[in-house]
C-alpha atoms as a PDB file:
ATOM      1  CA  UNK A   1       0.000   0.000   0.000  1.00  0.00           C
ATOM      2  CA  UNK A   2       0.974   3.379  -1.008  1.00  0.00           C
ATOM      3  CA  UNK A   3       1.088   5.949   1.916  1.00  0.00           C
ATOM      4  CA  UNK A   4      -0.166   9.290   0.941  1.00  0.00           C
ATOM      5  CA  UNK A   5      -0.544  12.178   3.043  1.00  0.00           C
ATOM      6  CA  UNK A   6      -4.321  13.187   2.123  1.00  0.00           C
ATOM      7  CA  UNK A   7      -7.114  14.959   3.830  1.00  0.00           C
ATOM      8  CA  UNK A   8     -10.123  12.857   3.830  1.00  0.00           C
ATOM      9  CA  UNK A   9     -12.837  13.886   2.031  1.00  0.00           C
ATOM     10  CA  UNK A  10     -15.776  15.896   3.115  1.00  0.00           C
ATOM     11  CA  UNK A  11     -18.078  13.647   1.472  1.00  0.00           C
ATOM     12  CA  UNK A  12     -16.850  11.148   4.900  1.00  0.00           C
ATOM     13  CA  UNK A  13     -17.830  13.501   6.936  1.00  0.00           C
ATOM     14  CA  UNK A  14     -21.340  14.156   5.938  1.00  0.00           C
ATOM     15  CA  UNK A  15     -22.179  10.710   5.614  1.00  0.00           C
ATOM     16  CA  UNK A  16     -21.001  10.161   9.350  1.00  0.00           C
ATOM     17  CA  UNK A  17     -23.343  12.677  10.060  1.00  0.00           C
ATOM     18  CA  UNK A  18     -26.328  10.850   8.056  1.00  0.00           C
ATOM     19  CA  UNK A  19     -25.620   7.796   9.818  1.00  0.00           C
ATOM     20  CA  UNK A  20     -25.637   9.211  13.151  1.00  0.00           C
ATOM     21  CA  UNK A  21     -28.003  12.210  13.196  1.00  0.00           C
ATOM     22  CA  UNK A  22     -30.186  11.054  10.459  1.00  0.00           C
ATOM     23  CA  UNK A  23     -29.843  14.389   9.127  1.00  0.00           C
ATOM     24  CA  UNK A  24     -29.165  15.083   5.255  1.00  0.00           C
ATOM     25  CA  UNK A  25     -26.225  17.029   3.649  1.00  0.00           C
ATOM     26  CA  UNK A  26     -28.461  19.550   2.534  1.00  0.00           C
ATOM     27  CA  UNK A  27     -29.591  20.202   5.783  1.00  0.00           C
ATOM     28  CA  UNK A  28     -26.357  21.048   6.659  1.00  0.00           C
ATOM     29  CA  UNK A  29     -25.216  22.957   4.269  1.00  0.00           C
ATOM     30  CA  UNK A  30     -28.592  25.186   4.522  1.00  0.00           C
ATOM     31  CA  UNK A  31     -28.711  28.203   5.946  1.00  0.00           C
ATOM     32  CA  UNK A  32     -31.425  26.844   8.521  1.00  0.00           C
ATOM     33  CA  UNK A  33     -30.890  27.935  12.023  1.00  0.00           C
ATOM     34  CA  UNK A  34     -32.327  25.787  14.399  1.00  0.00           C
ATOM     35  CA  UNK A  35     -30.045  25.327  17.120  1.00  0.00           C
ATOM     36  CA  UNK A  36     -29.712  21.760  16.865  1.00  0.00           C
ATOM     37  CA  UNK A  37     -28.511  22.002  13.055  1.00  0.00           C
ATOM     38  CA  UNK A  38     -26.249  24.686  14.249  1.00  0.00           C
ATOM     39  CA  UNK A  39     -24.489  22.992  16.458  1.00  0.00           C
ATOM     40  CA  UNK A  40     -24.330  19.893  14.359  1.00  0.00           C
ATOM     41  CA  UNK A  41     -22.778  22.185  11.783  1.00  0.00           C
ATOM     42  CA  UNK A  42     -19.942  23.161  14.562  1.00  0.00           C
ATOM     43  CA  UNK A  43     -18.989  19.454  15.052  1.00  0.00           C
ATOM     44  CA  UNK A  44     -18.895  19.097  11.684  1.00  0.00           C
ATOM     45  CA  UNK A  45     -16.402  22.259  11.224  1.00  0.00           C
ATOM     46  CA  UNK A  46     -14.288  20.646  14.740  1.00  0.00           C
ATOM     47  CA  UNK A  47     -14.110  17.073  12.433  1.00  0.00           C
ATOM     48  CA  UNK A  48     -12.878  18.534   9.551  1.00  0.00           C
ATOM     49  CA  UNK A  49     -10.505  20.824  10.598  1.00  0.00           C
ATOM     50  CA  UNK A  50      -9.087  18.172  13.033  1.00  0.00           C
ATOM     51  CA  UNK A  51      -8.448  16.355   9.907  1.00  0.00           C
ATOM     52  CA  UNK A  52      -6.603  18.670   8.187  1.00  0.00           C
ATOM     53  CA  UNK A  53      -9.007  21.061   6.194  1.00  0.00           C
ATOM     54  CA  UNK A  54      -8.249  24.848   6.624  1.00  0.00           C
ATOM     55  CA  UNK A  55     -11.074  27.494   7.689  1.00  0.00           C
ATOM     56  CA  UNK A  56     -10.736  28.353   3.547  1.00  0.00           C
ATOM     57  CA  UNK A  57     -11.091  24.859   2.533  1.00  0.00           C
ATOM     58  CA  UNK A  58     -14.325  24.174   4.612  1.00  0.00           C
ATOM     59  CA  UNK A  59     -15.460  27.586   3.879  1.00  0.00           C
ATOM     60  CA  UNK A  60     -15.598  26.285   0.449  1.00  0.00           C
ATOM     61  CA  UNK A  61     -17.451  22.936   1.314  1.00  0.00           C
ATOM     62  CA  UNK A  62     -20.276  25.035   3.010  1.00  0.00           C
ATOM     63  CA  UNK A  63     -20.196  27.806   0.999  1.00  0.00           C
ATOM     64  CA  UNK A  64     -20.010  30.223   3.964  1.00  0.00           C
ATOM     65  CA  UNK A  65     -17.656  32.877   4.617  1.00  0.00           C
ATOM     66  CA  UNK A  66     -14.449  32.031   6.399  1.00  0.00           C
ATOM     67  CA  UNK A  67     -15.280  34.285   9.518  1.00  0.00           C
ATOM     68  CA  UNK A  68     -18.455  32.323   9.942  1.00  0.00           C
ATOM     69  CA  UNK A  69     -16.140  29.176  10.471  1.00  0.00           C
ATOM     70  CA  UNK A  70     -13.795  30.702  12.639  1.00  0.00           C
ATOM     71  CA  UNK A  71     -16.317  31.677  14.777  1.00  0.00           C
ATOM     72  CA  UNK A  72     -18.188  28.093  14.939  1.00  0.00           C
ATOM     73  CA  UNK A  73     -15.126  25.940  15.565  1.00  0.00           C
ATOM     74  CA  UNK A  74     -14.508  28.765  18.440  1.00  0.00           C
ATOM     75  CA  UNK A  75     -17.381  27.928  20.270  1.00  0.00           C
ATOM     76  CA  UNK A  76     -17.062  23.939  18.690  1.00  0.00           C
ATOM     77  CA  UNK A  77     -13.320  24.450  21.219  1.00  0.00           C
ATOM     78  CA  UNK A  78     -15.047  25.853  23.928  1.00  0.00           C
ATOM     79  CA  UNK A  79     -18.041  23.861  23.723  1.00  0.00           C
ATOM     80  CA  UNK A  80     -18.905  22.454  27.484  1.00  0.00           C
ATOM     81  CA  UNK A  81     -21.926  20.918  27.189  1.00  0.00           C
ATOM     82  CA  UNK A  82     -21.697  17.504  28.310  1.00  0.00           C
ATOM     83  CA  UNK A  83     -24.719  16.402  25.257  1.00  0.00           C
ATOM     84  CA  UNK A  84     -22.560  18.565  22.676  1.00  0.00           C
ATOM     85  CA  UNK A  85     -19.246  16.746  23.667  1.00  0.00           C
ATOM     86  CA  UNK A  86     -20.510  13.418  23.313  1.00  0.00           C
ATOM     87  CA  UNK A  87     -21.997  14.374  19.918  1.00  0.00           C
ATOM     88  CA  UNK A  88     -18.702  15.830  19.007  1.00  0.00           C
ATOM     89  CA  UNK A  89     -17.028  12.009  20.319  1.00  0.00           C
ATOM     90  CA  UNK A  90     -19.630   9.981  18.086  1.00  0.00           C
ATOM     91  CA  UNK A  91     -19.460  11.589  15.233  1.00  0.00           C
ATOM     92  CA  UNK A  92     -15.606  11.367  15.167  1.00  0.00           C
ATOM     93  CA  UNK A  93     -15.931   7.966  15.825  1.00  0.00           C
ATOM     94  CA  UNK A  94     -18.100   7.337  13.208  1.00  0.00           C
ATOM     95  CA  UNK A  95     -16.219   9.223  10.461  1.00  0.00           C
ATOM     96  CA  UNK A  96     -12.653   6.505  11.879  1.00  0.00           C
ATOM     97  CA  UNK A  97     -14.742   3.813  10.958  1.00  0.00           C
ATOM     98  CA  UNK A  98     -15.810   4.828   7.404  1.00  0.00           C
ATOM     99  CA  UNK A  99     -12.304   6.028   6.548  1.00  0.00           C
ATOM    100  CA  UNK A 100     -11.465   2.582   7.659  1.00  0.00           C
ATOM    101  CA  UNK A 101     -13.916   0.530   5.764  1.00  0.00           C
ATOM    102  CA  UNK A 102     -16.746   0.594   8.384  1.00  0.00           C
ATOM    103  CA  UNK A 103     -19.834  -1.147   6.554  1.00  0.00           C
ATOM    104  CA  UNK A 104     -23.078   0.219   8.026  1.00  0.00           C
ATOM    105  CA  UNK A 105     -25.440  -2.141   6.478  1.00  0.00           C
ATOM    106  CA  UNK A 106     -27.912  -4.080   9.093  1.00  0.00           C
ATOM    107  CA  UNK A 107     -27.253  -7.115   7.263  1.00  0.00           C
ATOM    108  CA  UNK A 108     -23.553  -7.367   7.713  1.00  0.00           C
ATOM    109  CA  UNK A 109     -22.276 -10.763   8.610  1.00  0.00           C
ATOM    110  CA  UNK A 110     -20.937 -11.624  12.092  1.00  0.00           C
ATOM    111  CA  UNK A 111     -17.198 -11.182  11.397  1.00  0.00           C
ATOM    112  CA  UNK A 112     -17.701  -7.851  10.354  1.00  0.00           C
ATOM    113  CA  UNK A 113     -15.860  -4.145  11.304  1.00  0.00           C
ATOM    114  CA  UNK A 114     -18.404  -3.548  13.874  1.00  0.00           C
ATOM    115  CA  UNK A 115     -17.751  -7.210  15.916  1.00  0.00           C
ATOM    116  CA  UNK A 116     -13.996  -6.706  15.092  1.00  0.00           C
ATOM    117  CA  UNK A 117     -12.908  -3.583  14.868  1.00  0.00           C
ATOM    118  CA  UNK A 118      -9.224  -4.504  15.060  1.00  0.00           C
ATOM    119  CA  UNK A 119      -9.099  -7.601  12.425  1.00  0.00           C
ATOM    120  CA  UNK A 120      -7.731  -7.310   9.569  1.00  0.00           C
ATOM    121  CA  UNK A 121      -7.998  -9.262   6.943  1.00  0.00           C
ATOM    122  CA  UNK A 122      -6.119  -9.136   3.756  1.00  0.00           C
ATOM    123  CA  UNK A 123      -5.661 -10.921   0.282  1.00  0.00           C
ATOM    124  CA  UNK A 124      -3.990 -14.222   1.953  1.00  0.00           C
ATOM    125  CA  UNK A 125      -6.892 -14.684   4.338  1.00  0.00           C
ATOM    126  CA  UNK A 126      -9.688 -13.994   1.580  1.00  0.00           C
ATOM    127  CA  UNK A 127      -8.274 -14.298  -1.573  1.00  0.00           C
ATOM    128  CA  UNK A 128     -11.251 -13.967  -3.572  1.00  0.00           C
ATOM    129  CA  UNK A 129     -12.388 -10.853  -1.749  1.00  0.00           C
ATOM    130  CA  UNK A 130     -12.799  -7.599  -3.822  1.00  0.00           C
ATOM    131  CA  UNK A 131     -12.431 -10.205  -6.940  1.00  0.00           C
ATOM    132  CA  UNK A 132      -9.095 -10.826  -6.130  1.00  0.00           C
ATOM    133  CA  UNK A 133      -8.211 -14.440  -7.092  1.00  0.00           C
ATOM    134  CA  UNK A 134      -4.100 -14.021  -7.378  1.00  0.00           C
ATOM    135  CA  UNK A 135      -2.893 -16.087  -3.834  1.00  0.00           C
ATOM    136  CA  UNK A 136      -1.574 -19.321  -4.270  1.00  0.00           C
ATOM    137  CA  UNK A 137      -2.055 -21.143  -0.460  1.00  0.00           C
ATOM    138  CA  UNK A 138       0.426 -23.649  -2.168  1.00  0.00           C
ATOM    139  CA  UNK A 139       3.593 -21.275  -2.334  1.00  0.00           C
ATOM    140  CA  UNK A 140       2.503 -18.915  -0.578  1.00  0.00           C
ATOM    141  CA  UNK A 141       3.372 -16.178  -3.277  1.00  0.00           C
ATOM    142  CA  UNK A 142       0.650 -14.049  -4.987  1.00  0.00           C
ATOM    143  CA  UNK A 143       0.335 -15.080  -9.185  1.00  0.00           C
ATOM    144  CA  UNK A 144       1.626 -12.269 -11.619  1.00  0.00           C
END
């Protein structure tokens, strides 16, 4: 594997938020200012920026000024509330497991991400998995 150093992409982020908040992208990226979107909108800003995205950059992903950004991850930092923190936590969470091939679906067989976070399996265990048919169990060498 090929290690880059690249910011996730927003698109992560929002669908953390679906999964967890049932709430849509639009809905975030509205100008609708009912507390509770608000303050979803602040974790979102806190996730994104702790991943790397400038106040510009997610300026640009919610097509809001960069002042308005600086001033919601200020009060995202200085958030105390003990519902908003644990918001904050989840959603983070969430967004570590979809970068890391989390698989939301109900239906998900018992050896899954969510049983096993920390297994990991790769070609030699499943070689057919993700169509990949190239290990030979024999040698123990992958085919060219």
């Amino acid at each position: 594997m090929i290690w880059k150093n690249e910011t996730p992409s927003a698109t992560d982020a929002f669908r953390a938020a679906r999964l967890l908040w049932g709430i849509d992208k639009a809905d975030l990226l509205s100008n609708r200012r009912d507390e509770r979107i608000v303050r979803q909108r602040w974790i979102v800003f806190g996730l994104l920026n702790g991943r790397g995205f400038s106040h510009n950059q997610i300026a640009e992903v919610f097509s809001l000024h960069p002042s308005t950004i600086t001033y919601g991850l200020h009060q995202h930092i200085n958030a105390t509330d003990e519902e908003y923190l644990e918001n904050s936590d989840a959603l983070v969470s969430m967004h570590d497991k979809l970068i890391h091939g989390y698989d939301p679906s109900p239906k998900t067989s018992d050896g899954s991400y969510k049983d096993y976070p920390r297994d990991h399996y790769g070609r030699q265990d499943c070689p057919h998995m993700g169509g990949f048919s190239d290990y030979n169990k024999e040698t123990h060498t992958f085919d060219k």
